[in-house]
PDB file of N, CA and C in Angstrom:
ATOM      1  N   UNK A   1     -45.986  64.468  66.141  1.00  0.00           N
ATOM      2  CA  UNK A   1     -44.570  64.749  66.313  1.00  0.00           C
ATOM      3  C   UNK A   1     -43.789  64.474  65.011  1.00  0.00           C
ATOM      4  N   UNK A   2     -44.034  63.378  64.149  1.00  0.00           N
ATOM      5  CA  UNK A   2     -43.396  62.580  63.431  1.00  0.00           C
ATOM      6  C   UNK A   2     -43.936  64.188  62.016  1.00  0.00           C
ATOM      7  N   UNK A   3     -45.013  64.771  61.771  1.00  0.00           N
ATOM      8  CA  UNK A   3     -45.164  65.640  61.237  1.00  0.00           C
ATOM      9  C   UNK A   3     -44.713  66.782  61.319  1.00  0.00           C
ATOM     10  N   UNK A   4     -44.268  67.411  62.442  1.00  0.00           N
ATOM     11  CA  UNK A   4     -43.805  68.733  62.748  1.00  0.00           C
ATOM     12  C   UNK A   4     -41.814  68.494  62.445  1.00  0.00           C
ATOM     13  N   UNK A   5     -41.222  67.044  62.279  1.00  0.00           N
ATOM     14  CA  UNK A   5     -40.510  66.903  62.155  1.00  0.00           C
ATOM     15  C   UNK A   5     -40.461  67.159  60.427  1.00  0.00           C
ATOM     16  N   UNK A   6     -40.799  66.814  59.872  1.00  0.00           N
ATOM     17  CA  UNK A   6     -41.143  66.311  58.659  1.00  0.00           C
ATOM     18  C   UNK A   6     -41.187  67.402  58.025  1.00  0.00           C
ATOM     19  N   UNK A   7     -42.480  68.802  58.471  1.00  0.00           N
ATOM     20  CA  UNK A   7     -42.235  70.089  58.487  1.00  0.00           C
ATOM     21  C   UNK A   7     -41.048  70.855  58.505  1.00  0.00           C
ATOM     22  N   UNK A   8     -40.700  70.521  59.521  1.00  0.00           N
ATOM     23  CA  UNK A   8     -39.002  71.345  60.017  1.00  0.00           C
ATOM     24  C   UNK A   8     -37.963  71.120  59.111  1.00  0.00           C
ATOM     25  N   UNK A   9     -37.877  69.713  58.625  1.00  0.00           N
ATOM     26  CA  UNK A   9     -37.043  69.214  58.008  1.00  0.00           C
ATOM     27  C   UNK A   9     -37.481  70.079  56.372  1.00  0.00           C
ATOM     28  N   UNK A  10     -38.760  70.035  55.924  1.00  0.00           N
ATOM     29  CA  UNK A  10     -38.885  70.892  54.671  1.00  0.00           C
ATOM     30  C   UNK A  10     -38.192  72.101  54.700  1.00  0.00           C
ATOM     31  N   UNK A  11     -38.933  72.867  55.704  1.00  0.00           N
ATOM     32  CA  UNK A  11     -38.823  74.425  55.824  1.00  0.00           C
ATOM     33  C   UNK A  11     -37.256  74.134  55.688  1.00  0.00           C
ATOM     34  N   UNK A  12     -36.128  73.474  56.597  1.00  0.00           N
ATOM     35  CA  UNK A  12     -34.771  73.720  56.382  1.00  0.00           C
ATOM     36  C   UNK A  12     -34.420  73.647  54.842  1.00  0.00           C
ATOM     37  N   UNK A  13     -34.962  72.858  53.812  1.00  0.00           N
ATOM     38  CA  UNK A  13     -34.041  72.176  52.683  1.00  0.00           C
ATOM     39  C   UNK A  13     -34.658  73.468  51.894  1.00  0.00           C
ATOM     40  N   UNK A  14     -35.889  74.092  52.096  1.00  0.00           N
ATOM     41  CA  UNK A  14     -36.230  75.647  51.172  1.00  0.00           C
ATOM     42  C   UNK A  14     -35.343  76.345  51.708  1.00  0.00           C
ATOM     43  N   UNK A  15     -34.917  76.848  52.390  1.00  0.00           N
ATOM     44  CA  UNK A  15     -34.378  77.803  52.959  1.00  0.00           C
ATOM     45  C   UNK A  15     -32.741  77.785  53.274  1.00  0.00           C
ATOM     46  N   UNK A  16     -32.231  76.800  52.704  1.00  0.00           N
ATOM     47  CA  UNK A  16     -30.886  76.707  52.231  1.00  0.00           C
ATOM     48  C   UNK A  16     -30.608  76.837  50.981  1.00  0.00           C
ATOM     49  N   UNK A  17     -29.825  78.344  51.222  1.00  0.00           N
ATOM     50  CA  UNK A  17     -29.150  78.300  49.852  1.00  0.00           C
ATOM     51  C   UNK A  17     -28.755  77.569  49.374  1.00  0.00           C
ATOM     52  N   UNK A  18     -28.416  77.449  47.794  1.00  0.00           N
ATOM     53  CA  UNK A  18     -27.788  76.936  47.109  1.00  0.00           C
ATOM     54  C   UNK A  18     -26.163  76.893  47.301  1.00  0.00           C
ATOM     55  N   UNK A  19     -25.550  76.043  47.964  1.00  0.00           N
ATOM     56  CA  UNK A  19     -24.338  76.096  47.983  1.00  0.00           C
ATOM     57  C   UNK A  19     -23.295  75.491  46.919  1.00  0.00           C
ATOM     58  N   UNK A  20     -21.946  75.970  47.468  1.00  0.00           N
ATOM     59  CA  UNK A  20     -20.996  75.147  46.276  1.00  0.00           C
ATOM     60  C   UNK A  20     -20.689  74.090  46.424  1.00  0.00           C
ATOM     61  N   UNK A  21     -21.679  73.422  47.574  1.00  0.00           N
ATOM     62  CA  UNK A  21     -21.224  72.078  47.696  1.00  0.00           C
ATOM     63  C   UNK A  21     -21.752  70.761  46.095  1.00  0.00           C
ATOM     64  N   UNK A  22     -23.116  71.784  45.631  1.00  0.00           N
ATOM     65  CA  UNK A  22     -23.679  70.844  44.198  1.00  0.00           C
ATOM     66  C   UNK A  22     -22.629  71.477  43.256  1.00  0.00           C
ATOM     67  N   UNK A  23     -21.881  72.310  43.289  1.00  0.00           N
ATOM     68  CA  UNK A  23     -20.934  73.433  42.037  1.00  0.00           C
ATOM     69  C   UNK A  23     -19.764  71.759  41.629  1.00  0.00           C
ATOM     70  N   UNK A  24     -19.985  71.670  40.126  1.00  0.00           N
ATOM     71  CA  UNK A  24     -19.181  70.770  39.954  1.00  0.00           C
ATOM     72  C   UNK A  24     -17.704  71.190  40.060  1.00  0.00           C
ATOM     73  N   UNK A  25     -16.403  70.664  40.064  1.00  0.00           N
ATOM     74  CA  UNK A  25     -15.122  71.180  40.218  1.00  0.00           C
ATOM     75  C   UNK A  25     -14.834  71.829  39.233  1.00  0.00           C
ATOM     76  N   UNK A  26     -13.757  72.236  39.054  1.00  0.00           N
ATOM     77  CA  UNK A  26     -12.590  72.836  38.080  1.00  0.00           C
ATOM     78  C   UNK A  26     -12.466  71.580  36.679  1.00  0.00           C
ATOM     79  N   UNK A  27     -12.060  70.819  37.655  1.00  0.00           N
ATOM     80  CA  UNK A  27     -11.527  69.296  36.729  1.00  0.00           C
ATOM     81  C   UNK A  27     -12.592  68.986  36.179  1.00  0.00           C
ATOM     82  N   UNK A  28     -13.924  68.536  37.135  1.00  0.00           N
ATOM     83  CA  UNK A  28     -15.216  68.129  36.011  1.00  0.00           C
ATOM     84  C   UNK A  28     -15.705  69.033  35.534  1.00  0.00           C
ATOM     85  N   UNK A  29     -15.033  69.945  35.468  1.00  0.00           N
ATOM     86  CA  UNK A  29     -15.905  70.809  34.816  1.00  0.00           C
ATOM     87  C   UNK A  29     -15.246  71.251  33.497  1.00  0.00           C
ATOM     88  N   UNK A  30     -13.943  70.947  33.307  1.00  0.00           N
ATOM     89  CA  UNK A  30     -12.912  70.642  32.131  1.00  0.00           C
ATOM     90  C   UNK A  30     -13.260  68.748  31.337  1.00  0.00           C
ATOM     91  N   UNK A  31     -13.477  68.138  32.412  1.00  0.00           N
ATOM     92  CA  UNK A  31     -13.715  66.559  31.815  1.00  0.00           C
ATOM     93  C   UNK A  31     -15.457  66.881  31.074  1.00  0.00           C
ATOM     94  N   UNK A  32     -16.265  67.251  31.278  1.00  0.00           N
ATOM     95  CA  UNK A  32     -17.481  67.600  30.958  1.00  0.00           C
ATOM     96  C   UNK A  32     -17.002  68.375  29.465  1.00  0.00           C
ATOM     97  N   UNK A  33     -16.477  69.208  29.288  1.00  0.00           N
ATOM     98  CA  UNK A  33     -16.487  70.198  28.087  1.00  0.00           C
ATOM     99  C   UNK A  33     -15.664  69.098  27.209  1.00  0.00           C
ATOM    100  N   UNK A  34     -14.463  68.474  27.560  1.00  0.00           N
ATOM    101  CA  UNK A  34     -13.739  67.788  26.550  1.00  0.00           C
ATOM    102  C   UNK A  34     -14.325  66.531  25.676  1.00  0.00           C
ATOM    103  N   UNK A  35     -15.548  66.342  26.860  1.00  0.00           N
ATOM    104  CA  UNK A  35     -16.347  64.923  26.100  1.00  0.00           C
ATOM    105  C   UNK A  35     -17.662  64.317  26.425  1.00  0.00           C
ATOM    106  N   UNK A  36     -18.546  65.174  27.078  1.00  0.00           N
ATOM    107  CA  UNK A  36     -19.989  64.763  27.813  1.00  0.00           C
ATOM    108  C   UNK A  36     -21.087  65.423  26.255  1.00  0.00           C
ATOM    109  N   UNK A  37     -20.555  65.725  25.304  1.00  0.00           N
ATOM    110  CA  UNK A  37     -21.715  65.980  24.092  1.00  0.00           C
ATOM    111  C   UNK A  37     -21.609  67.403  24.573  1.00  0.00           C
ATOM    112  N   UNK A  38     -22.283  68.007  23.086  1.00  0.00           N
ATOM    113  CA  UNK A  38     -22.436  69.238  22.901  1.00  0.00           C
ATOM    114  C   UNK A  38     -22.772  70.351  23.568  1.00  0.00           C
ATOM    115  N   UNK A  39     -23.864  69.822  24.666  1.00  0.00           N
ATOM    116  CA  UNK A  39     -24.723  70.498  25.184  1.00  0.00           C
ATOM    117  C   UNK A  39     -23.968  70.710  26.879  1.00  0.00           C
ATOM    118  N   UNK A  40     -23.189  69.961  26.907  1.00  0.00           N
ATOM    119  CA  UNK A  40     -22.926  69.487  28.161  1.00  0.00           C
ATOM    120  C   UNK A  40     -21.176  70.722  28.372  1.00  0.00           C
ATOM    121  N   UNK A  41     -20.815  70.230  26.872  1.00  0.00           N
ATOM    122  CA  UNK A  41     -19.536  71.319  26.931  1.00  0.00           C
ATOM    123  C   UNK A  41     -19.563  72.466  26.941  1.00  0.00           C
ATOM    124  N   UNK A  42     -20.558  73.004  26.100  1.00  0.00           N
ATOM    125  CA  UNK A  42     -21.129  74.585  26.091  1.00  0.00           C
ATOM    126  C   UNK A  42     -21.698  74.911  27.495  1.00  0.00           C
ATOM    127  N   UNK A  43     -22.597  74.430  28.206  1.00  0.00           N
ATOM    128  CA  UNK A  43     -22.687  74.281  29.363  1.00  0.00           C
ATOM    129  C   UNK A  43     -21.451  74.567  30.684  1.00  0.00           C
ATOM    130  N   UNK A  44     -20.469  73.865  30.402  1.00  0.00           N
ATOM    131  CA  UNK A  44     -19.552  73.513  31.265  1.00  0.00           C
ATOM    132  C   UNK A  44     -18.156  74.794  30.713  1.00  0.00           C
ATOM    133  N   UNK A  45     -18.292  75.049  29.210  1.00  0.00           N
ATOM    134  CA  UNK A  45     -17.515  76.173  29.041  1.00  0.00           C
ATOM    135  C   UNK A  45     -17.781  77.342  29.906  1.00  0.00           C
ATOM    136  N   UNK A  46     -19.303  77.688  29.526  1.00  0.00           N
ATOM    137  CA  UNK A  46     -19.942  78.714  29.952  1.00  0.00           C
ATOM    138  C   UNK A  46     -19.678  78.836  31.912  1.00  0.00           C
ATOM    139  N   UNK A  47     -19.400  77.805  32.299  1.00  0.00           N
ATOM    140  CA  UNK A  47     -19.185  78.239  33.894  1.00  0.00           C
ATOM    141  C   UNK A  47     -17.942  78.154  34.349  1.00  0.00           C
ATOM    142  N   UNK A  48     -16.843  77.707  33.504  1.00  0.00           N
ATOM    143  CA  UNK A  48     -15.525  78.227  33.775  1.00  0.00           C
ATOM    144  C   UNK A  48     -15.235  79.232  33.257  1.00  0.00           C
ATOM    145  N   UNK A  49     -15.589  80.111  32.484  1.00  0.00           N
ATOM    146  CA  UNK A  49     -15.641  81.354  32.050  1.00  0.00           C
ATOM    147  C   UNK A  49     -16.659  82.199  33.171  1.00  0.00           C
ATOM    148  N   UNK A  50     -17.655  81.821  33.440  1.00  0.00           N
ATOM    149  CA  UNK A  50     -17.975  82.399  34.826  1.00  0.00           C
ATOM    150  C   UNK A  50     -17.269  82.570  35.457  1.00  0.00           C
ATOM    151  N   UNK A  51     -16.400  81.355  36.330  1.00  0.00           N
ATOM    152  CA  UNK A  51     -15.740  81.346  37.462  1.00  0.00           C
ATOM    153  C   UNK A  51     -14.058  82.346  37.497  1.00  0.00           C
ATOM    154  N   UNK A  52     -13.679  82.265  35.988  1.00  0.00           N
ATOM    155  CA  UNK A  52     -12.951  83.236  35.243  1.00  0.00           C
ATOM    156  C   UNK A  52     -12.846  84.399  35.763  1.00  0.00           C
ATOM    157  N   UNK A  53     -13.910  84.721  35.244  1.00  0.00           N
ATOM    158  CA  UNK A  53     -14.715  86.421  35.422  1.00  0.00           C
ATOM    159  C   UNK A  53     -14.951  86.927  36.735  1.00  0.00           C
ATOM    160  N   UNK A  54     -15.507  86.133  37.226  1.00  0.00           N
ATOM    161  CA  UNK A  54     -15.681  86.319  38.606  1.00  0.00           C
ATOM    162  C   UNK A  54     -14.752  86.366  39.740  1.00  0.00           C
ATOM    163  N   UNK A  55     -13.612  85.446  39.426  1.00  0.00           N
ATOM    164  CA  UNK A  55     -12.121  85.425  40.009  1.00  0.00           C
ATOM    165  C   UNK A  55     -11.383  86.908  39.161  1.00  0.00           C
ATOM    166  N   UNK A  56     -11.541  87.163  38.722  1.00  0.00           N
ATOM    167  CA  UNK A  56     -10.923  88.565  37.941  1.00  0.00           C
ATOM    168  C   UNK A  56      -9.224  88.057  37.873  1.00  0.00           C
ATOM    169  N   UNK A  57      -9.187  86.421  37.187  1.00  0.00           N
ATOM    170  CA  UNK A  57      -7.798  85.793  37.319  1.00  0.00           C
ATOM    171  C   UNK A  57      -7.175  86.802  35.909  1.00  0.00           C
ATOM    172  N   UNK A  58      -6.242  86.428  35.966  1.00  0.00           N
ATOM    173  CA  UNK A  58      -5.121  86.736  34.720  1.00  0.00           C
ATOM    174  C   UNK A  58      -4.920  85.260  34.009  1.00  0.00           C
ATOM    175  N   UNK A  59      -4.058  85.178  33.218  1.00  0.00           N
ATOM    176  CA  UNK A  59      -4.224  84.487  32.392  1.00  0.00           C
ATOM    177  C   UNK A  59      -4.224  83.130  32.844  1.00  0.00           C
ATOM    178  N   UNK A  60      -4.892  82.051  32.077  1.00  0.00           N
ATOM    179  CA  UNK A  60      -4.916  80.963  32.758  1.00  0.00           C
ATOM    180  C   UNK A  60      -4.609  79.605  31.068  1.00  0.00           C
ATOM    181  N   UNK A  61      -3.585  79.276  31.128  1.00  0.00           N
ATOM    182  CA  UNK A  61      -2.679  78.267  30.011  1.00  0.00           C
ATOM    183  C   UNK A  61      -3.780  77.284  29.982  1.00  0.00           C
ATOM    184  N   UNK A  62      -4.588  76.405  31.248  1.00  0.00           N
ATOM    185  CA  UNK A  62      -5.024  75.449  31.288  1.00  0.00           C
ATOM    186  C   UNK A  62      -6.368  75.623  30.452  1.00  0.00           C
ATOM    187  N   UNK A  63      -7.218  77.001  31.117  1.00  0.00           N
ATOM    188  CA  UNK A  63      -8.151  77.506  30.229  1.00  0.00           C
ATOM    189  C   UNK A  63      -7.978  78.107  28.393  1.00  0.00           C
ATOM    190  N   UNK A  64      -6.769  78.721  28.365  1.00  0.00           N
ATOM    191  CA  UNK A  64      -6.417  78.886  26.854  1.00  0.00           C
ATOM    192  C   UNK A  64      -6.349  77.614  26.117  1.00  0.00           C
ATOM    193  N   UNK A  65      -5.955  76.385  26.654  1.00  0.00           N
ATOM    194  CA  UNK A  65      -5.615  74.978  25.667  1.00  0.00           C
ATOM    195  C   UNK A  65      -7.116  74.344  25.582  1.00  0.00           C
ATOM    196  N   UNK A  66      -7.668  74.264  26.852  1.00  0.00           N
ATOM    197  CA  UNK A  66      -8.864  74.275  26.249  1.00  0.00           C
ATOM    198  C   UNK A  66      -9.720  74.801  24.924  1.00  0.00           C
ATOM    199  N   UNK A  67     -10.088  76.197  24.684  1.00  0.00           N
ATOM    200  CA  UNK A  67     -10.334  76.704  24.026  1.00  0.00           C
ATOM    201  C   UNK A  67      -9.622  76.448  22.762  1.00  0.00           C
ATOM    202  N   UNK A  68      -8.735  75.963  22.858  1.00  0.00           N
ATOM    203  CA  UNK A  68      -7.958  76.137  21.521  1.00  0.00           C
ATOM    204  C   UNK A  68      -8.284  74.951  20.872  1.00  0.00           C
ATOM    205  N   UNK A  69      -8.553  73.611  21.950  1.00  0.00           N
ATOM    206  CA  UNK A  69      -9.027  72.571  21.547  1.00  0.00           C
ATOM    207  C   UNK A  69     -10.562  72.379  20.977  1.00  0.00           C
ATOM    208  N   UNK A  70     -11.537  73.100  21.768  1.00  0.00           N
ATOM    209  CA  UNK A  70     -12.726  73.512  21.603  1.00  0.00           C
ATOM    210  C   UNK A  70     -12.672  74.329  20.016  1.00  0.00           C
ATOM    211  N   UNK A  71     -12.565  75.212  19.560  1.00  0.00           N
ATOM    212  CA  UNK A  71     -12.715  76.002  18.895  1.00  0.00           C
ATOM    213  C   UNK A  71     -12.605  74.735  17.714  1.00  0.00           C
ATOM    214  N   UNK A  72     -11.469  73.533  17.456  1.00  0.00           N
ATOM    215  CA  UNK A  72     -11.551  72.895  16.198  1.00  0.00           C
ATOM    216  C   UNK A  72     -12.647  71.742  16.407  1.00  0.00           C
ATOM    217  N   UNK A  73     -13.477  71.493  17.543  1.00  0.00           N
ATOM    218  CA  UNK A  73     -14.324  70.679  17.710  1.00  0.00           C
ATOM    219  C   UNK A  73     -15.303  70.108  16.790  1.00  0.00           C
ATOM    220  N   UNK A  74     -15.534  68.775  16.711  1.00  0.00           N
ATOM    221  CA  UNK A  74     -16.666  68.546  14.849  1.00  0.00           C
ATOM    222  C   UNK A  74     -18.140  69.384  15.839  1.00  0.00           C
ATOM    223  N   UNK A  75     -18.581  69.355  16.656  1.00  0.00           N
ATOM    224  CA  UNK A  75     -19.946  70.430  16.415  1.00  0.00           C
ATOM    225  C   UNK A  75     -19.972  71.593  16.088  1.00  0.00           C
ATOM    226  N   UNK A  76     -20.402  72.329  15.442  1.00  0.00           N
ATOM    227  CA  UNK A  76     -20.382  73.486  15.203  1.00  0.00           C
ATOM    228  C   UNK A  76     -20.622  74.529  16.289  1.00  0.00           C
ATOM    229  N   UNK A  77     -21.578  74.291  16.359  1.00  0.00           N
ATOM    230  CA  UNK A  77     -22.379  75.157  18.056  1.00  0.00           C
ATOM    231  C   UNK A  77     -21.234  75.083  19.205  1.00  0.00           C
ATOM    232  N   UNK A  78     -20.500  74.303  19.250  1.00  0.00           N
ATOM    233  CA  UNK A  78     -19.145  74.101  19.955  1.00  0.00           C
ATOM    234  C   UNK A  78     -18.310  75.191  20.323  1.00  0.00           C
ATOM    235  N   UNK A  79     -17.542  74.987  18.565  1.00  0.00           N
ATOM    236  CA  UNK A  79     -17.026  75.924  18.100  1.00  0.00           C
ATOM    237  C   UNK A  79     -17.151  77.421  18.272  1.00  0.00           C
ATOM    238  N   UNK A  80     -18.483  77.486  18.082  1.00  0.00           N
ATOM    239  CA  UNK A  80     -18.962  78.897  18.352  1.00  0.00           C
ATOM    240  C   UNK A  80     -19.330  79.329  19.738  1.00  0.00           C
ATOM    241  N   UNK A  81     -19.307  78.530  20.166  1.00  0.00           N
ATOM    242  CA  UNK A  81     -19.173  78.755  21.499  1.00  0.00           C
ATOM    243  C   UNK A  81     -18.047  79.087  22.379  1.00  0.00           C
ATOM    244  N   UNK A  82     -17.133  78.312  22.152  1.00  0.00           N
ATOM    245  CA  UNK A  82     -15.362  78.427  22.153  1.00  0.00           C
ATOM    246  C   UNK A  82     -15.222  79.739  21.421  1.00  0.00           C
ATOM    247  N   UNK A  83     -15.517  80.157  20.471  1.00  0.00           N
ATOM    248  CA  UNK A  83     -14.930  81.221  19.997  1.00  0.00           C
ATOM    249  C   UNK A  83     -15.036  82.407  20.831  1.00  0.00           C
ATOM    250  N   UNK A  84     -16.678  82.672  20.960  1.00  0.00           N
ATOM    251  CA  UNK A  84     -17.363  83.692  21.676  1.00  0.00           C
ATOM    252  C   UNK A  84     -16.383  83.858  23.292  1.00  0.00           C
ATOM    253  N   UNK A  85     -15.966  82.438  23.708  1.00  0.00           N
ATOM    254  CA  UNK A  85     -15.750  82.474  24.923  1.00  0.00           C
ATOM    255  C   UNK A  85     -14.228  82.508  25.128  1.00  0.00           C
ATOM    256  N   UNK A  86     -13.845  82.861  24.262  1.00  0.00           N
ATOM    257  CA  UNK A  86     -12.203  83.024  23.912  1.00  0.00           C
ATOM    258  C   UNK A  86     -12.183  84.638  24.085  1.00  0.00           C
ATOM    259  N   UNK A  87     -12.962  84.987  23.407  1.00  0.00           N
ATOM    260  CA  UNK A  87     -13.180  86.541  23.515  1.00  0.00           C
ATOM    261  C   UNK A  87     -13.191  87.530  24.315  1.00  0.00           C
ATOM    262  N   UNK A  88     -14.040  86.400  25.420  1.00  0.00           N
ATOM    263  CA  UNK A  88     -14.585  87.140  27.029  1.00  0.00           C
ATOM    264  C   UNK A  88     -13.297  87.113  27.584  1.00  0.00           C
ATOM    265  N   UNK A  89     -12.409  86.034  27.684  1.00  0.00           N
ATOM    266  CA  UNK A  89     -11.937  85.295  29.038  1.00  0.00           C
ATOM    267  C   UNK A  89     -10.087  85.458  28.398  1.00  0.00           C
ATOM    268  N   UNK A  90      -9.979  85.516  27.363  1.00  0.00           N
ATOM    269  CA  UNK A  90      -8.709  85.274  26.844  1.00  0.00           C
ATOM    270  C   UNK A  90      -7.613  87.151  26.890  1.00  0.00           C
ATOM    271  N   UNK A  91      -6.747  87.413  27.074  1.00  0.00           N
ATOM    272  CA  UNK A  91      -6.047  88.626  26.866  1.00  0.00           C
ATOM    273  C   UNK A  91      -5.694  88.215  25.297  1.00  0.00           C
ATOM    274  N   UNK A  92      -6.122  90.000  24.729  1.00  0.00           N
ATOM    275  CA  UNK A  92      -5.556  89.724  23.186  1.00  0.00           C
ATOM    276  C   UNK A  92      -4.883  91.588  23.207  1.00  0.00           C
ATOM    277  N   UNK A  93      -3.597  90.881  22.982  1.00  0.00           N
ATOM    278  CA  UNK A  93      -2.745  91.934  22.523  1.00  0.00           C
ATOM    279  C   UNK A  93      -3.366  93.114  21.601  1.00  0.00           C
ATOM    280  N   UNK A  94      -3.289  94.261  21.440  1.00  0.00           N
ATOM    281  CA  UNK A  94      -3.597  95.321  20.493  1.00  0.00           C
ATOM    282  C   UNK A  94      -2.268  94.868  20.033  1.00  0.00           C
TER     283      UNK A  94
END
């Protein structure tokens, strides 16, 4: 009994999607880019620019100051990352 439970209980945790309940927030996901290391901000850029894109939002001030902060960052890889992602996500006037 104690096995077929044990079973059941597997088969459920494969077979649940991935929900947004592991999706970090908005906020940590802005506190992550401003100061968790390099890898962690590029990371954390890269999925508010997802969530961006995917919301098909208009402009967003909170996301532009970011970037603007990002872009003078001392890593380089940062930077270039911020830039690239300024590109995607930002409206630029003709």
């Amino acid at each position: 009994e104690a096995a077929a439970r044990d079973a059941e209980a597997l088969n459920a945790l494969r077979e649940r999607p991935a929900g947004a309940a592991g999706e970090p927030s908005r906020a940590e996901l802005f506190r992550r880019a401003r100061g968790d290391g390099a890898k962690a901000a590029k990371d954390a850029l890269s999925r508010l620019a997802e969530r961006h894109e995917e919301a098909g939002a208009g402009a967003d001030p909170e996301l532009a100051d970011l970037l603007a902060t990002l872009i003078v960052h001392p890593e380089t890889k940062v930077r270039l990352h911020a830039h690239r992602v300024s590109r995607r996500v930002l409206d630029r006037s003709a």
